[in-house]
C-alpha atoms as a PDB file:
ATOM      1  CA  UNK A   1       4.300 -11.281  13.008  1.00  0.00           C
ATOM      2  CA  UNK A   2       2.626 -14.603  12.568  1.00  0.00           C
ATOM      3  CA  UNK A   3       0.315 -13.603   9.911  1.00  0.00           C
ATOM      4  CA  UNK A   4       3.196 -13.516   7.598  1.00  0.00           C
ATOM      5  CA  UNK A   5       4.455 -16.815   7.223  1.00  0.00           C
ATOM      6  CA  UNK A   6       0.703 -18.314   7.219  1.00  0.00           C
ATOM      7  CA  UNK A   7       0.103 -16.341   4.434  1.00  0.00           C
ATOM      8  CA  UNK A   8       3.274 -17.321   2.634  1.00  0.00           C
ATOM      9  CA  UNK A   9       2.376 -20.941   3.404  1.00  0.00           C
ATOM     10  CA  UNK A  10      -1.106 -20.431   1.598  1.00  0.00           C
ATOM     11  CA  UNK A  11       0.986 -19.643  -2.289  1.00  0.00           C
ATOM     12  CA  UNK A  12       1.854 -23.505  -1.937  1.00  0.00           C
ATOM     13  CA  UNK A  13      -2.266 -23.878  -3.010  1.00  0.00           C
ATOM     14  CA  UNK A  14      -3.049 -25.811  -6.159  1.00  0.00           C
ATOM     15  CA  UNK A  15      -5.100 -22.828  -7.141  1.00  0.00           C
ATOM     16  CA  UNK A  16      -2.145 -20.919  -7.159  1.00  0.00           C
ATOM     17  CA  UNK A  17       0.130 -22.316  -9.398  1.00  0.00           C
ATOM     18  CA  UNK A  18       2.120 -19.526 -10.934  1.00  0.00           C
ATOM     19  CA  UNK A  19       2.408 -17.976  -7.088  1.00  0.00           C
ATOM     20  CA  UNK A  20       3.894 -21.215  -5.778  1.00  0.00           C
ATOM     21  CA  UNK A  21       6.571 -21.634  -8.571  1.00  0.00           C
ATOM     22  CA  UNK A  22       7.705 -18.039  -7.766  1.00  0.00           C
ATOM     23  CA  UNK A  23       8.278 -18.564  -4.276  1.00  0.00           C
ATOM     24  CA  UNK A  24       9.995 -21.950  -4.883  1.00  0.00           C
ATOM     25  CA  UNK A  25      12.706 -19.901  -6.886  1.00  0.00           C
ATOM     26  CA  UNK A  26      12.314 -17.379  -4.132  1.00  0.00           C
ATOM     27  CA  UNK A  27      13.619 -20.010  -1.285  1.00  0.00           C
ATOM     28  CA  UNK A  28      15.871 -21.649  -3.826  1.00  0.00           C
ATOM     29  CA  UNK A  29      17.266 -18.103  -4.266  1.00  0.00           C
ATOM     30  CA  UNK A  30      16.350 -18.008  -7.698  1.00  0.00           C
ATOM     31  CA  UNK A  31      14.378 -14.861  -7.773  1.00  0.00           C
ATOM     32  CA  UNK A  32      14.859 -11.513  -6.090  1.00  0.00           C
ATOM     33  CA  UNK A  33      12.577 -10.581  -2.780  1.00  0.00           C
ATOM     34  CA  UNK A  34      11.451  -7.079  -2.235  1.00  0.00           C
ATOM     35  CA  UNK A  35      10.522  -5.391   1.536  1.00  0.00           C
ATOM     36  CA  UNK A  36       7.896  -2.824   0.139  1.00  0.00           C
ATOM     37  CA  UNK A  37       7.224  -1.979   3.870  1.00  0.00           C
ATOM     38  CA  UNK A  38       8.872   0.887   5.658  1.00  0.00           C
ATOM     39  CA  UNK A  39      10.351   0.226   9.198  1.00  0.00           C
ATOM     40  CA  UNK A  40       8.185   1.610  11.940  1.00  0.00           C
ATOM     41  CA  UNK A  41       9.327   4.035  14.374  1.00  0.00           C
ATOM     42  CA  UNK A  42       8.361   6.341  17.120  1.00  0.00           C
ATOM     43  CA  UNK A  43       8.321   9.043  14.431  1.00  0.00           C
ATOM     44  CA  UNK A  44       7.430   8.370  10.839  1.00  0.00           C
ATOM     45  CA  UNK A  45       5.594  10.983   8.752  1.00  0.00           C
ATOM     46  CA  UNK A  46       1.705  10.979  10.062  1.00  0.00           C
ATOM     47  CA  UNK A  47      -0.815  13.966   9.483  1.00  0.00           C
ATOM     48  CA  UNK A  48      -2.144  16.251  11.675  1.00  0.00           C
ATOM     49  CA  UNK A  49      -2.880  14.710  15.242  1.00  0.00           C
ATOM     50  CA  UNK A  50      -2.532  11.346  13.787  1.00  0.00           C
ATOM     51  CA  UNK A  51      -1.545   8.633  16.588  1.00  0.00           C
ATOM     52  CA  UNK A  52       2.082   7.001  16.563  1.00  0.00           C
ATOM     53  CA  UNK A  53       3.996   4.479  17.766  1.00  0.00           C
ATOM     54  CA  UNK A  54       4.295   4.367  20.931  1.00  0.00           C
ATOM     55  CA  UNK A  55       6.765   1.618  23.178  1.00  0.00           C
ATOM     56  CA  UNK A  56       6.067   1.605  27.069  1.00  0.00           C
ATOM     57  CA  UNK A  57       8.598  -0.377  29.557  1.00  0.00           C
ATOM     58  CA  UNK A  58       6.840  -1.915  32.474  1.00  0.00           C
ATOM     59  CA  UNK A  59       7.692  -0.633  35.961  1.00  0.00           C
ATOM     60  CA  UNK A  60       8.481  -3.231  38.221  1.00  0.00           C
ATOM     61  CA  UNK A  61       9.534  -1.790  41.678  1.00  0.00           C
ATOM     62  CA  UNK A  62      12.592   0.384  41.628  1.00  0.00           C
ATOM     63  CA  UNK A  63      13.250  -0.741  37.699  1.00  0.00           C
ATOM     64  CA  UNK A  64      11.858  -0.861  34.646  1.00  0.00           C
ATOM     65  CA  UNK A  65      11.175  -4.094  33.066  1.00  0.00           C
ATOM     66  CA  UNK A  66      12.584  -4.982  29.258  1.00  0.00           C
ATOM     67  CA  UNK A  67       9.257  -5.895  28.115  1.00  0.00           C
ATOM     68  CA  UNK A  68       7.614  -3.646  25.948  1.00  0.00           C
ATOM     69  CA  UNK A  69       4.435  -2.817  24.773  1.00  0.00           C
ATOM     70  CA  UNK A  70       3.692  -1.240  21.650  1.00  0.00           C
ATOM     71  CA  UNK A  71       0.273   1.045  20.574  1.00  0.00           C
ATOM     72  CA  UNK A  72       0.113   0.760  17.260  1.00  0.00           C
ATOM     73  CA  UNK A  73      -2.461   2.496  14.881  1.00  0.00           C
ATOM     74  CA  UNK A  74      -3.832   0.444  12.109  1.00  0.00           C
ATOM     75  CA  UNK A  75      -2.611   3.921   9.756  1.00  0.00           C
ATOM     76  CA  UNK A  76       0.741   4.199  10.460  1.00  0.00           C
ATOM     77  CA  UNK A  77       3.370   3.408   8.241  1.00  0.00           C
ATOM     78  CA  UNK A  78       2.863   0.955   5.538  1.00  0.00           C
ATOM     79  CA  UNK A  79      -0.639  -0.712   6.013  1.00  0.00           C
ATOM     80  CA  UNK A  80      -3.205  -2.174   3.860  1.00  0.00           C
ATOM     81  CA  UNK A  81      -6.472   0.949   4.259  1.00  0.00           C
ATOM     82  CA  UNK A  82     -10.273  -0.938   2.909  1.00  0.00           C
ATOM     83  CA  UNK A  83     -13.412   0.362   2.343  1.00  0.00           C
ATOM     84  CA  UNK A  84     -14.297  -0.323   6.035  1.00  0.00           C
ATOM     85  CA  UNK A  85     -11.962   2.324   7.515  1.00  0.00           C
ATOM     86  CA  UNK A  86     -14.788   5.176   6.056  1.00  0.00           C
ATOM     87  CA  UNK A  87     -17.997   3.089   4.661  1.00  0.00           C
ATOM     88  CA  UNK A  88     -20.269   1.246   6.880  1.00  0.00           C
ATOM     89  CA  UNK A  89     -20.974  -2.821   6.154  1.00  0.00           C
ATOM     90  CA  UNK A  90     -17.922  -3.528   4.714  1.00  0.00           C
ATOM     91  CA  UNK A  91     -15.598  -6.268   5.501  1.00  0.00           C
ATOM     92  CA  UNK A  92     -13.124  -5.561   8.101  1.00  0.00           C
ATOM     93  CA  UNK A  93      -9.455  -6.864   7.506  1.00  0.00           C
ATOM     94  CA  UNK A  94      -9.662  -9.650   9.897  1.00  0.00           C
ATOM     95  CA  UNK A  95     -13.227 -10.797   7.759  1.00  0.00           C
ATOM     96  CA  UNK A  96     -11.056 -11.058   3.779  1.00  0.00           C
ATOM     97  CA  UNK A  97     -10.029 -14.134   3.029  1.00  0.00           C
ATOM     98  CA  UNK A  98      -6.230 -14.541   3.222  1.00  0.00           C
ATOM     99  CA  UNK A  99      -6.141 -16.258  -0.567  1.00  0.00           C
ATOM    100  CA  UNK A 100      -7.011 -12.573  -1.674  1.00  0.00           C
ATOM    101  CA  UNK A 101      -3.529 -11.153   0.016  1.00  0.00           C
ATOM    102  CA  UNK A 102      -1.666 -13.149  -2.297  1.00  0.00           C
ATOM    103  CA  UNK A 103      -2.294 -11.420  -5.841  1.00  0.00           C
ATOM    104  CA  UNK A 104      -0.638 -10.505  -9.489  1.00  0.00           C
ATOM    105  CA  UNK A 105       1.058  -6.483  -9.433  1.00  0.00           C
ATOM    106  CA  UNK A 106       1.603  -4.508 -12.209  1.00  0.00           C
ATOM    107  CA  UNK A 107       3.612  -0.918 -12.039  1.00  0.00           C
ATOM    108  CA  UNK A 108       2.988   1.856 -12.945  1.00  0.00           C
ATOM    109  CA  UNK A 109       6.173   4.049 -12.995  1.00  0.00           C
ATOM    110  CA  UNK A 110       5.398   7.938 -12.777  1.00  0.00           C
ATOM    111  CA  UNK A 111       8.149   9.259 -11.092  1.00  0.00           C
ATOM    112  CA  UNK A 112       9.259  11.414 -14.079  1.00  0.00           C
ATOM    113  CA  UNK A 113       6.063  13.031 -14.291  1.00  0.00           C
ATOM    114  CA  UNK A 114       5.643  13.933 -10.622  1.00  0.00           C
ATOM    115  CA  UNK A 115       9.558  15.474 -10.751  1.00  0.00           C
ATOM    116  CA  UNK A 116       7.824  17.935 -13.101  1.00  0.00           C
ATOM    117  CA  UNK A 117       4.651  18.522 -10.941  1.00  0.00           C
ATOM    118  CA  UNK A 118       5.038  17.239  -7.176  1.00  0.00           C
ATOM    119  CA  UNK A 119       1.086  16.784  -7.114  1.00  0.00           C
ATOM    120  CA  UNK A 120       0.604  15.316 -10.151  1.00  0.00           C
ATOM    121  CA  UNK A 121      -2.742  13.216 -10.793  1.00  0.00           C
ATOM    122  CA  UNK A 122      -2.051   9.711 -12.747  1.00  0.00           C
ATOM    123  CA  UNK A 123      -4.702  10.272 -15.446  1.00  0.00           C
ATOM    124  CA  UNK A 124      -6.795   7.536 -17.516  1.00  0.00           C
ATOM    125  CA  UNK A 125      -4.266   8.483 -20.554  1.00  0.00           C
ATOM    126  CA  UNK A 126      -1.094   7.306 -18.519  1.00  0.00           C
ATOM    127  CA  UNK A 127      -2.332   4.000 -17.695  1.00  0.00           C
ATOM    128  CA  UNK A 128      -3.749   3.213 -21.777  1.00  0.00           C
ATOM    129  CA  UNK A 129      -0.339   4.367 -22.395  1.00  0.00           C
ATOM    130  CA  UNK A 130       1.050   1.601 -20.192  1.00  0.00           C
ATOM    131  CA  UNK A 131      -1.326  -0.747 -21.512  1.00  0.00           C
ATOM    132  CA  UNK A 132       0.247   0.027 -24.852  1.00  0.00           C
ATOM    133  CA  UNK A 133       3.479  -0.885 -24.035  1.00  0.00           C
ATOM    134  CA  UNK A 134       2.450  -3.656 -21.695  1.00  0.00           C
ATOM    135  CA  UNK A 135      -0.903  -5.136 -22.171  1.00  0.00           C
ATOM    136  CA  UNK A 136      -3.681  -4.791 -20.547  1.00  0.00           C
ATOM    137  CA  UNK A 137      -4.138  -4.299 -16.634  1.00  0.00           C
ATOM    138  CA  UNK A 138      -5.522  -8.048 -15.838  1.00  0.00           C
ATOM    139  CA  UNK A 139      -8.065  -8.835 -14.183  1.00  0.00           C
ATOM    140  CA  UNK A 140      -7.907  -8.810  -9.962  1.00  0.00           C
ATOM    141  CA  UNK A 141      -4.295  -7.626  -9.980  1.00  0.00           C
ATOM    142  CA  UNK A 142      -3.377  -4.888  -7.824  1.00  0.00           C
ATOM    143  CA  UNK A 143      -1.667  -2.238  -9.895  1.00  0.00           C
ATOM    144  CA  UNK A 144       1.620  -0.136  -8.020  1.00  0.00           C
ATOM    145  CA  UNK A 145       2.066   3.731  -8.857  1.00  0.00           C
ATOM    146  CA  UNK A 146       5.673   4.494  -8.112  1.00  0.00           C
ATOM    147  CA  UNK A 147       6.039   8.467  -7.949  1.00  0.00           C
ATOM    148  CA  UNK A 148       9.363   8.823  -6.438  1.00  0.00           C
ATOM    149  CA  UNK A 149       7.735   9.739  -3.162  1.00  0.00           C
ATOM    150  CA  UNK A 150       9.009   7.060  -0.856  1.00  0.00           C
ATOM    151  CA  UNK A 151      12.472   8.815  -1.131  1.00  0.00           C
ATOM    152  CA  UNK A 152      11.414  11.298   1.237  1.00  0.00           C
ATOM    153  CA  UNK A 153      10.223   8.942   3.667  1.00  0.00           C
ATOM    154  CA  UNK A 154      13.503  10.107   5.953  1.00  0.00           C
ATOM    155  CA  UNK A 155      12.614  13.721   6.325  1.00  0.00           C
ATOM    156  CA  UNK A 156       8.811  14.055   7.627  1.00  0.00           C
ATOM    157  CA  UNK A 157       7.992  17.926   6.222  1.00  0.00           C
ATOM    158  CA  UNK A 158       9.225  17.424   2.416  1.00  0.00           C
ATOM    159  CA  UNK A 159       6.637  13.513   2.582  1.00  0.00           C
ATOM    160  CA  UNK A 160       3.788  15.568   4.274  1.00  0.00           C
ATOM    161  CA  UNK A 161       4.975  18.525   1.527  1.00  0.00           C
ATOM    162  CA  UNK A 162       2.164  20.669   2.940  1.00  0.00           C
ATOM    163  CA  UNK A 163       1.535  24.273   1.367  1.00  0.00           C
ATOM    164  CA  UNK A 164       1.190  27.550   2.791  1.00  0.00           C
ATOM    165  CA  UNK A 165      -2.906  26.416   3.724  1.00  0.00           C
ATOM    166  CA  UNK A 166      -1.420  23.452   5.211  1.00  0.00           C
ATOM    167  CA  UNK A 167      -2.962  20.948   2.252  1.00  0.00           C
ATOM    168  CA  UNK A 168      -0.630  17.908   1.564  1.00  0.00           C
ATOM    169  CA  UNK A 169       0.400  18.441  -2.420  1.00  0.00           C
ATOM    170  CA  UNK A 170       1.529  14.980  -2.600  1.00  0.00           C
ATOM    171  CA  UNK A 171       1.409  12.696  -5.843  1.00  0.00           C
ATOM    172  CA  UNK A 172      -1.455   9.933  -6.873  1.00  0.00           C
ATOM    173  CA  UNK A 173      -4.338   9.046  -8.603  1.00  0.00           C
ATOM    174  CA  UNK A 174      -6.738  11.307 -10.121  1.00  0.00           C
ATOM    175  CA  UNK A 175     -10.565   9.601  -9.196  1.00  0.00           C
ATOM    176  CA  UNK A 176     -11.153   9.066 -12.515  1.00  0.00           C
ATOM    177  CA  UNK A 177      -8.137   6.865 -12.855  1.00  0.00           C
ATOM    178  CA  UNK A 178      -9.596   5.105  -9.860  1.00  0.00           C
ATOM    179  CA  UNK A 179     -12.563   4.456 -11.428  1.00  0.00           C
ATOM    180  CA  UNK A 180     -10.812   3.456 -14.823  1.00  0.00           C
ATOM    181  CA  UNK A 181      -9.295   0.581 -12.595  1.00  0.00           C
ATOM    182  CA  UNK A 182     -11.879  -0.478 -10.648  1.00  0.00           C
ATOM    183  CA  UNK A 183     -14.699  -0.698 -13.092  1.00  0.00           C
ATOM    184  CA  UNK A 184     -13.342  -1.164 -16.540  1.00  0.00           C
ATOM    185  CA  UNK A 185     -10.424  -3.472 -15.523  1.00  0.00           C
ATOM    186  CA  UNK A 186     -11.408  -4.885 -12.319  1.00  0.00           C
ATOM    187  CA  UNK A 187      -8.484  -4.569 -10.612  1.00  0.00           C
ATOM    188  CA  UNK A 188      -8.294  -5.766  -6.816  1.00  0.00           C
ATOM    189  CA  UNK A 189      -6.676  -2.760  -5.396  1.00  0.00           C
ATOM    190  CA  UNK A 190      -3.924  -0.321  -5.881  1.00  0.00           C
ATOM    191  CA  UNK A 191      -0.626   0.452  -4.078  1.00  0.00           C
ATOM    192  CA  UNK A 192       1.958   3.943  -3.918  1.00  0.00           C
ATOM    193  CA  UNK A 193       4.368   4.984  -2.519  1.00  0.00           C
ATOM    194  CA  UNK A 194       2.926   8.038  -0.774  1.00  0.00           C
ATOM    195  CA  UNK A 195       0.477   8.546   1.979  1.00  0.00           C
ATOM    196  CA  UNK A 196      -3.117   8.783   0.216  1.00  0.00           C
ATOM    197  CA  UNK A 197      -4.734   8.220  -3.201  1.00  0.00           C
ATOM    198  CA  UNK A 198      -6.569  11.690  -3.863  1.00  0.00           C
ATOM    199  CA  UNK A 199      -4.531  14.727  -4.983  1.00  0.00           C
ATOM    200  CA  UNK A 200      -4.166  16.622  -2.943  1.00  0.00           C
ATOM    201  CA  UNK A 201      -5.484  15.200   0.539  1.00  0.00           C
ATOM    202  CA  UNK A 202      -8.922  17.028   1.335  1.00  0.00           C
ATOM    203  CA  UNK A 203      -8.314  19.932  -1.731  1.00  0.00           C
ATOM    204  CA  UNK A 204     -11.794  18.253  -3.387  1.00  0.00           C
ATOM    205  CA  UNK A 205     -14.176  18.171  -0.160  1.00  0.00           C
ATOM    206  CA  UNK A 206     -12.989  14.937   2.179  1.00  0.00           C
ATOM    207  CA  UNK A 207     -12.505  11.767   0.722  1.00  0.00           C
ATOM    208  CA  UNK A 208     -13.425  12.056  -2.633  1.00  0.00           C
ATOM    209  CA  UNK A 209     -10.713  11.471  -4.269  1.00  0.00           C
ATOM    210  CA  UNK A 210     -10.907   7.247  -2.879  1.00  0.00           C
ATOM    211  CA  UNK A 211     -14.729   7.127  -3.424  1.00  0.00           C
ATOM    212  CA  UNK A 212     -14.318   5.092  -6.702  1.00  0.00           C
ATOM    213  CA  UNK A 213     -12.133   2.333  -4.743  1.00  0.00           C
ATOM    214  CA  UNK A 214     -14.462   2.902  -1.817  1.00  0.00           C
ATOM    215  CA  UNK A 215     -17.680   2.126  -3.346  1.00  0.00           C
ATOM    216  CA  UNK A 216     -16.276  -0.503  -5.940  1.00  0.00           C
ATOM    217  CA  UNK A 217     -15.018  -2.576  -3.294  1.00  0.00           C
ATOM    218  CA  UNK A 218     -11.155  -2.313  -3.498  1.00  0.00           C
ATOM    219  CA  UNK A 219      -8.432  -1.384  -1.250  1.00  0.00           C
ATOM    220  CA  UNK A 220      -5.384   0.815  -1.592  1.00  0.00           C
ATOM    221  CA  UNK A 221      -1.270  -0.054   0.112  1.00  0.00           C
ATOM    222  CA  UNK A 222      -0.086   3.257   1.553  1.00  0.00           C
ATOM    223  CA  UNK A 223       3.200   4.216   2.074  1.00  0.00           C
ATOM    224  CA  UNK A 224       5.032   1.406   0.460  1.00  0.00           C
ATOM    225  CA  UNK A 225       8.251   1.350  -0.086  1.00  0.00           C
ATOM    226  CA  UNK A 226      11.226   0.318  -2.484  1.00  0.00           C
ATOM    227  CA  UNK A 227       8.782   0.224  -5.914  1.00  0.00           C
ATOM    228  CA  UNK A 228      11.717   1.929  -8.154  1.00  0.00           C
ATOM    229  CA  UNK A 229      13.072  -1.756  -7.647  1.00  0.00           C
ATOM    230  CA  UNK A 230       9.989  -3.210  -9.589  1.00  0.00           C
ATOM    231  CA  UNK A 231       9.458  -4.362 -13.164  1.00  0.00           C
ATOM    232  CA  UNK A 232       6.634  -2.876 -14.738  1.00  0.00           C
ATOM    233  CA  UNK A 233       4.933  -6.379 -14.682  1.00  0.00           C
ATOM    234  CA  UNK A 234       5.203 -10.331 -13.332  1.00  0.00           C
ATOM    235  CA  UNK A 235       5.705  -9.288  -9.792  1.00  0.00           C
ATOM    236  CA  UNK A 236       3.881 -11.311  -7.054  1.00  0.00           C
ATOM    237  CA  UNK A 237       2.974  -9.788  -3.439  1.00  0.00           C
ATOM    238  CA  UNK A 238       2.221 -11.175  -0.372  1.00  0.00           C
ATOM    239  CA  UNK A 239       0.455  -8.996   1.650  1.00  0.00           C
ATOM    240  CA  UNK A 240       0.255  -9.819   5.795  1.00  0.00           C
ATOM    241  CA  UNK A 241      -1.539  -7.028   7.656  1.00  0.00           C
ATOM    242  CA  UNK A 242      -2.612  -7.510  11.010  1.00  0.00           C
ATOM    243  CA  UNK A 243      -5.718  -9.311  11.026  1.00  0.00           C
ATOM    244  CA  UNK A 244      -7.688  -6.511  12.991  1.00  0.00           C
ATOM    245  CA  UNK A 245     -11.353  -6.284  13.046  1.00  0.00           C
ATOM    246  CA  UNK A 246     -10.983  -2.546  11.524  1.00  0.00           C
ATOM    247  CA  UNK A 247     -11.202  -0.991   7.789  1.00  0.00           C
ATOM    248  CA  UNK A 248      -7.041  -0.116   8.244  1.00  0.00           C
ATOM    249  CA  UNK A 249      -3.756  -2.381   9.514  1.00  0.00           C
ATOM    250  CA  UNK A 250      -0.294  -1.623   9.540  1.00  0.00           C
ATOM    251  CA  UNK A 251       0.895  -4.705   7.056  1.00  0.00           C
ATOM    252  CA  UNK A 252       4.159  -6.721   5.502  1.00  0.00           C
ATOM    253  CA  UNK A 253       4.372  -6.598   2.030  1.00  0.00           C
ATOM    254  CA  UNK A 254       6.814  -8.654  -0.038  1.00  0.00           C
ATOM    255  CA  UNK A 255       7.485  -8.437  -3.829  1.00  0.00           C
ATOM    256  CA  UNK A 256       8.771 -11.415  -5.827  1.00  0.00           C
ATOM    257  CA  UNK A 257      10.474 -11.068  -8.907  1.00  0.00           C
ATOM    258  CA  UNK A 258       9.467 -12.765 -11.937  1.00  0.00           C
END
């Protein structure tokens, strides 16, 4: 929990100019703060024989002591997932720079198109067609897909939303997207609202679906929440995972408001 306000107390930087007048009106109360992070739990929506949270009193004698300890897996819940957690060399979470937690977010708003089709793949097409309306996706922002998806956070089988093969049909990027972003626009990462970036989970042979972010580089915010709540751009984050020498943490991200 301490990572959070260091990394609030690094937007006060020179270098970051535009970040540090936002959170001034954010303390003054002159801008709106956003919890994109999803309470954790003994049981939130995890895949398979994925780990959970887990809280253990101590036993003292005849009684159980208040303290508790917590397991927690760096893929549960909201958490910040990098191209460590599944390629060899990269930098853990504990090795980036805290400066690059503090970025620029654009969004991306979908949900229309994923009532339609629950699975639906954000295409290369959608995001020109936001850059029409918007401008173009700048440079070393993250950009936010909001699908609709964190609304079924509450109820684990419709967020999983596996089919009769047991595949997750679940909304995100299409890899060609990915690469889009990564390579043409040189974003820093992307964000959504549901559990994984390829669509569906493992229908296209493992991870291939995240290679483009993997091999460019960039990292992806799982399971965030509350991004109906977003504009579409001149949002700030502050992003505080645990600093964990792994590819994956579970992490605090906050949204302010232009």
């Amino acid at each position: 929990m301490r990572v959070f306000p260091i990394a609030l107390g690094l937007l006060a930087l020179p270098a970051e100019r535009v970040t540090a007048g936002a959170l001034e009106r954010a303390m003054l109360g002159k801008a709106t703060v956003v919890d994109l992070t999803h309470p954790l739990s003994e049981h939130p929506p995890s895949a398979g024989d994925q780990e959970r949270l887990r809280s253990e009193g101590q036993v003292e004698g005849q009684r159980t002591s208040g303290t508790q300890r917590a397991s927690l897996p760096g893929d549960l819940g909201t958490h910040l997932d990098l191209p460590a957690s599944t390629v060899k060399g990269k930098p853990t979470v504990a090795q980036i720079p805290a400066r690059e937690f503090l970025v620029h977010a654009v969004l991306v708003d979908m949900a229309a198109r994923v009532a339609e089709k629950a699975d639906y793949r954000t295409t290369v097409a959608d995001l020109q067609a936001w850059e029409r309306r918007h401008g173009r996706i700048p440079k070393g922002s993250v950009v936010l897909l909001h699908t609709g998806w964190g609304r079924r956070w509450g109820d684990p089988a419709r967020y999983l939303n596996l089919d009769a093969e047991g595949v997750p049909r679940v909304p995100g990027f299409s890899p060609e997207s990915l690469r889009f972003l990564a390579s043409e626009r040189e974003i820093r990462g992307v964000g959504l609202d549901t559990w994984g970036t390829e669509i569906p989970p493992g229908s296209q042979g493992g991870d291939n679906g995240m290679r483009p972010l993997q091999h460019s580089g960039k990292w992806q915010l799982v399971n965030l929440a509350n991004l109906d709540r977003l504009p579409a751009k001149g949002t700030k984050l502050v992003i505080a995972p645990l600093r964990v020498d792994a590819g994956s943490a579970p992490a605090r991200v906050i949204a302010i408001l232009p």
